[in-house]
N, C-alpha and C. Protein backbone atom coordinates (compact mmCIF):
# COMPACT_ATOMS: atom_id res chain seq x y z
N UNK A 1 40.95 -44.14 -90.77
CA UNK A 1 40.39 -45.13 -89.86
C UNK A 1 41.40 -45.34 -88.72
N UNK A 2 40.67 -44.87 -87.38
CA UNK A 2 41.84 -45.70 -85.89
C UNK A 2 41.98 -46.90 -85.94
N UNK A 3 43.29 -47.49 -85.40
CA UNK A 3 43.34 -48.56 -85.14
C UNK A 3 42.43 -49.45 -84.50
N UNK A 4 41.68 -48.93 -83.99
CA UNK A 4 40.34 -49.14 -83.06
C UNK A 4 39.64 -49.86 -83.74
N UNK A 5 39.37 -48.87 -84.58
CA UNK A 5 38.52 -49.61 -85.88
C UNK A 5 38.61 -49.88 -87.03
N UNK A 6 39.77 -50.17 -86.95
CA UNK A 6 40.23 -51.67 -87.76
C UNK A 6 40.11 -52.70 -87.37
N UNK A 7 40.63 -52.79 -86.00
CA UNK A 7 40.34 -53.88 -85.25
C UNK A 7 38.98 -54.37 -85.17
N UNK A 8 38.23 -53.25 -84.95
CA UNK A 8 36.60 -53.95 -84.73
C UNK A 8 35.54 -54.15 -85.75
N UNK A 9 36.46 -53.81 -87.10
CA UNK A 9 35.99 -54.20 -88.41
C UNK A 9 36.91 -55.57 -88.55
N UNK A 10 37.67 -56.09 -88.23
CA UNK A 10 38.21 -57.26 -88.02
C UNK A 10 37.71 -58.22 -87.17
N UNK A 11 37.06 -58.12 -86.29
CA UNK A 11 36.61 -58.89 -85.57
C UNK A 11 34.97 -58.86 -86.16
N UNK A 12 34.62 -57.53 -86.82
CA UNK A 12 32.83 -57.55 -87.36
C UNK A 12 33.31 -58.69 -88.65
N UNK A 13 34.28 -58.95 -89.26
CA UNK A 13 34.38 -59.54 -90.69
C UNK A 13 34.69 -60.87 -90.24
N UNK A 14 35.09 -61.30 -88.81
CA UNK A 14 35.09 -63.03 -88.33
C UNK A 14 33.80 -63.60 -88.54
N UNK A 15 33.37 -64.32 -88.99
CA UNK A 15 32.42 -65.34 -88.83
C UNK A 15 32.18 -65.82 -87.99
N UNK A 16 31.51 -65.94 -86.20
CA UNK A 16 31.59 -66.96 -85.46
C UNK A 16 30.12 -67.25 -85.70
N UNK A 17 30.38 -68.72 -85.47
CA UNK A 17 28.88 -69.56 -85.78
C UNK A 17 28.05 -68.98 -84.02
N UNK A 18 27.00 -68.98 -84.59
CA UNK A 18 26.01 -68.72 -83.48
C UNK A 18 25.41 -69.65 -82.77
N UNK A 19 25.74 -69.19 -81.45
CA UNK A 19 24.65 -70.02 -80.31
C UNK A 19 25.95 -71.54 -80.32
N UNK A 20 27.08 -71.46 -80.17
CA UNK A 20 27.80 -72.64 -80.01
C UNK A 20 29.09 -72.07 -79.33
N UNK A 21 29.67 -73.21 -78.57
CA UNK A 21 30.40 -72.72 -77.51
C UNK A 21 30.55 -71.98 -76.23
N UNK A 22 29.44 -71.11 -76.16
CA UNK A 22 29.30 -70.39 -74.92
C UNK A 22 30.24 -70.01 -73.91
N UNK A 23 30.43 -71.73 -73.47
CA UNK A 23 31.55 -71.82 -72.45
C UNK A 23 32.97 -71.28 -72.43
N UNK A 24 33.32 -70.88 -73.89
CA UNK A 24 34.58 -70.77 -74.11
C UNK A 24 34.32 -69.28 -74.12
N UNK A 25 33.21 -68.04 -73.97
CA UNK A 25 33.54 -66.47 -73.75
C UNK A 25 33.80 -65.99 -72.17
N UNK A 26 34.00 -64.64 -72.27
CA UNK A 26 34.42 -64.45 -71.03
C UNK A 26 33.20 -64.19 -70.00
N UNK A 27 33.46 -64.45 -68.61
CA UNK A 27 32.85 -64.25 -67.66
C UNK A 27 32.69 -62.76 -67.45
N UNK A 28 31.44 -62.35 -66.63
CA UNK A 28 31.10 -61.01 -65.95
C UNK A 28 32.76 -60.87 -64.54
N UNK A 29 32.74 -61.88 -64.19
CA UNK A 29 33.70 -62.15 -62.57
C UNK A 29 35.17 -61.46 -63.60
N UNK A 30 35.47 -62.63 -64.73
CA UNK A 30 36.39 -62.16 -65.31
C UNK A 30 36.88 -61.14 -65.75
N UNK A 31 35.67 -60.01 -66.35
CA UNK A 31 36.02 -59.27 -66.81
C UNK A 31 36.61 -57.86 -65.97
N UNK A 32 35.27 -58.44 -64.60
CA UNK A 32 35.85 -57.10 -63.58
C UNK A 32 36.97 -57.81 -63.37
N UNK A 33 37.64 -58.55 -63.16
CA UNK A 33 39.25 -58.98 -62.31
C UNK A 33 40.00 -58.26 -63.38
N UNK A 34 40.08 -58.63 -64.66
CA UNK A 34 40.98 -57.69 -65.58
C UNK A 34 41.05 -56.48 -65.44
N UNK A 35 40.04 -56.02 -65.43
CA UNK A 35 39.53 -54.01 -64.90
C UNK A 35 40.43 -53.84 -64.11
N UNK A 36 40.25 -54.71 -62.66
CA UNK A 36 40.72 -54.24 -61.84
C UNK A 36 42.18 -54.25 -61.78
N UNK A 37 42.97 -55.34 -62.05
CA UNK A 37 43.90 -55.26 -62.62
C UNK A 37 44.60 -54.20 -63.45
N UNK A 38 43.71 -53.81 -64.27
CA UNK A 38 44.41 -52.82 -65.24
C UNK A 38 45.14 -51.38 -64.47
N UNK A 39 44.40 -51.27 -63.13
CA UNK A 39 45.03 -50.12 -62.49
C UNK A 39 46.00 -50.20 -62.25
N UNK A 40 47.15 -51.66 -61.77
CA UNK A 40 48.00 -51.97 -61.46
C UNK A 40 48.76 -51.94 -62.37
N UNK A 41 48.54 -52.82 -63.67
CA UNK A 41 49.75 -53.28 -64.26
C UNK A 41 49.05 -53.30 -65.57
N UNK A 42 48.56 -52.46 -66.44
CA UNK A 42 47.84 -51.73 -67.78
C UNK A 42 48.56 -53.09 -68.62
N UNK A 43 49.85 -52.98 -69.11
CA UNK A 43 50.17 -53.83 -70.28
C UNK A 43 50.40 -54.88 -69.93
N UNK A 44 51.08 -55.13 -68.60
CA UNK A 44 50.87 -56.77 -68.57
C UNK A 44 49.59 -57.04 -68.21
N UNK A 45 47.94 -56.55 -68.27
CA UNK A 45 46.48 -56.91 -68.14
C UNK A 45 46.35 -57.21 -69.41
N UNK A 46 47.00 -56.22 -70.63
CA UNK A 46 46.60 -56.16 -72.13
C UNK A 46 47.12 -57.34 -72.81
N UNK A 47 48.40 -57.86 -72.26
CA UNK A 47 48.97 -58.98 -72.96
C UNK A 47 48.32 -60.01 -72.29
N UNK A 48 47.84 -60.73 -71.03
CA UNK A 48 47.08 -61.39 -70.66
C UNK A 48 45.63 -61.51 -71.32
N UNK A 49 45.28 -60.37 -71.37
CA UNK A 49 43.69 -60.72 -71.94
C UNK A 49 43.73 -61.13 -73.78
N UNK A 50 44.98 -60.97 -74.33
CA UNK A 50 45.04 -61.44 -75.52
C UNK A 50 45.45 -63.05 -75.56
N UNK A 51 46.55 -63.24 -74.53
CA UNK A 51 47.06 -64.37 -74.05
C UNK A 51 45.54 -65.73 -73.64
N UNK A 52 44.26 -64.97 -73.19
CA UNK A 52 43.59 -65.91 -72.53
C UNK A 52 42.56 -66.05 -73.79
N UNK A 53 42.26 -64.68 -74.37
CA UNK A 53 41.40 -65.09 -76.01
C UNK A 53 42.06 -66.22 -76.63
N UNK A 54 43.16 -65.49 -77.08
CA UNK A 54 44.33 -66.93 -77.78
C UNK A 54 43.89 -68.44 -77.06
N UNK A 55 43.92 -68.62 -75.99
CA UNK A 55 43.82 -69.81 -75.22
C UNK A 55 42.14 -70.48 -74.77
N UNK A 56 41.38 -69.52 -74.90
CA UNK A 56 39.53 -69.65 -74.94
C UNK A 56 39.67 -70.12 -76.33
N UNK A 57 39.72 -69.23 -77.51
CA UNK A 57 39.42 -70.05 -79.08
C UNK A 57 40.12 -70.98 -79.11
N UNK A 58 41.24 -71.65 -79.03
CA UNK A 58 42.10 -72.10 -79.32
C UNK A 58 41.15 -73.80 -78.89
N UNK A 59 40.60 -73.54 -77.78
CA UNK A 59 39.73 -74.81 -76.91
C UNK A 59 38.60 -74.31 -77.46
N UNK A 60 37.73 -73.53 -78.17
CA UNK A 60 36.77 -73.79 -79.09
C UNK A 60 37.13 -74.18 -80.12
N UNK A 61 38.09 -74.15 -80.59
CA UNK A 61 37.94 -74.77 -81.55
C UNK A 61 38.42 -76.24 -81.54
N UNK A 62 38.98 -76.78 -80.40
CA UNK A 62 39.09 -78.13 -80.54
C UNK A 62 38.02 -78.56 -80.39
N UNK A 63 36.91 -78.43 -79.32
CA UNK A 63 35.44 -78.54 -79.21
C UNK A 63 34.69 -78.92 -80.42
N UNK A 64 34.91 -77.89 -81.14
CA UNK A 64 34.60 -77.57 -82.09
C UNK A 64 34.60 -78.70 -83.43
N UNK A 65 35.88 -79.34 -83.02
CA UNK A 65 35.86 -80.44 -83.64
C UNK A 65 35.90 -82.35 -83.40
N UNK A 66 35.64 -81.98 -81.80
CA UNK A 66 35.01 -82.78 -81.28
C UNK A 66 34.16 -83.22 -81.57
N UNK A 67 32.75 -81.87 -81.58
CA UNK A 67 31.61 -82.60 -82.11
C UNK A 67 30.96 -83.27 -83.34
């Protein structure tokens, strides 16, 4: 098994509850700015886009327990 997919058997074996939060995934705008980015500066795009997941769940899940 690639690391690839491990990873995406890791993320298939998360539980996220459905249809809640919305606000906290990424944007279409966002995702091209990272793209574009990536031509420039590949690993500092890769550590950012883990950096901003980390920081999106992190505010779902306070949400999360807000409600």
């Amino acid at each position: 098994m690639s690391e690839i997919e491990r990873i995406q058997k890791y993320i298939d074996r998360t539980k996220f509850p459905e249809g809640k939060n919305h606000g906290y995934s990424m944007c279409f705008w966002e995702i091209e700015m990272l793209r574009k980015h990536m031509d420039t500066d590949m690993s500092r795009t890769m550590i950012l886009l883990f950096e901003y997941g980390r920081a999106k769940g992190y505010r779902a899940a306070k949400a999360e327990v807000r409600v």
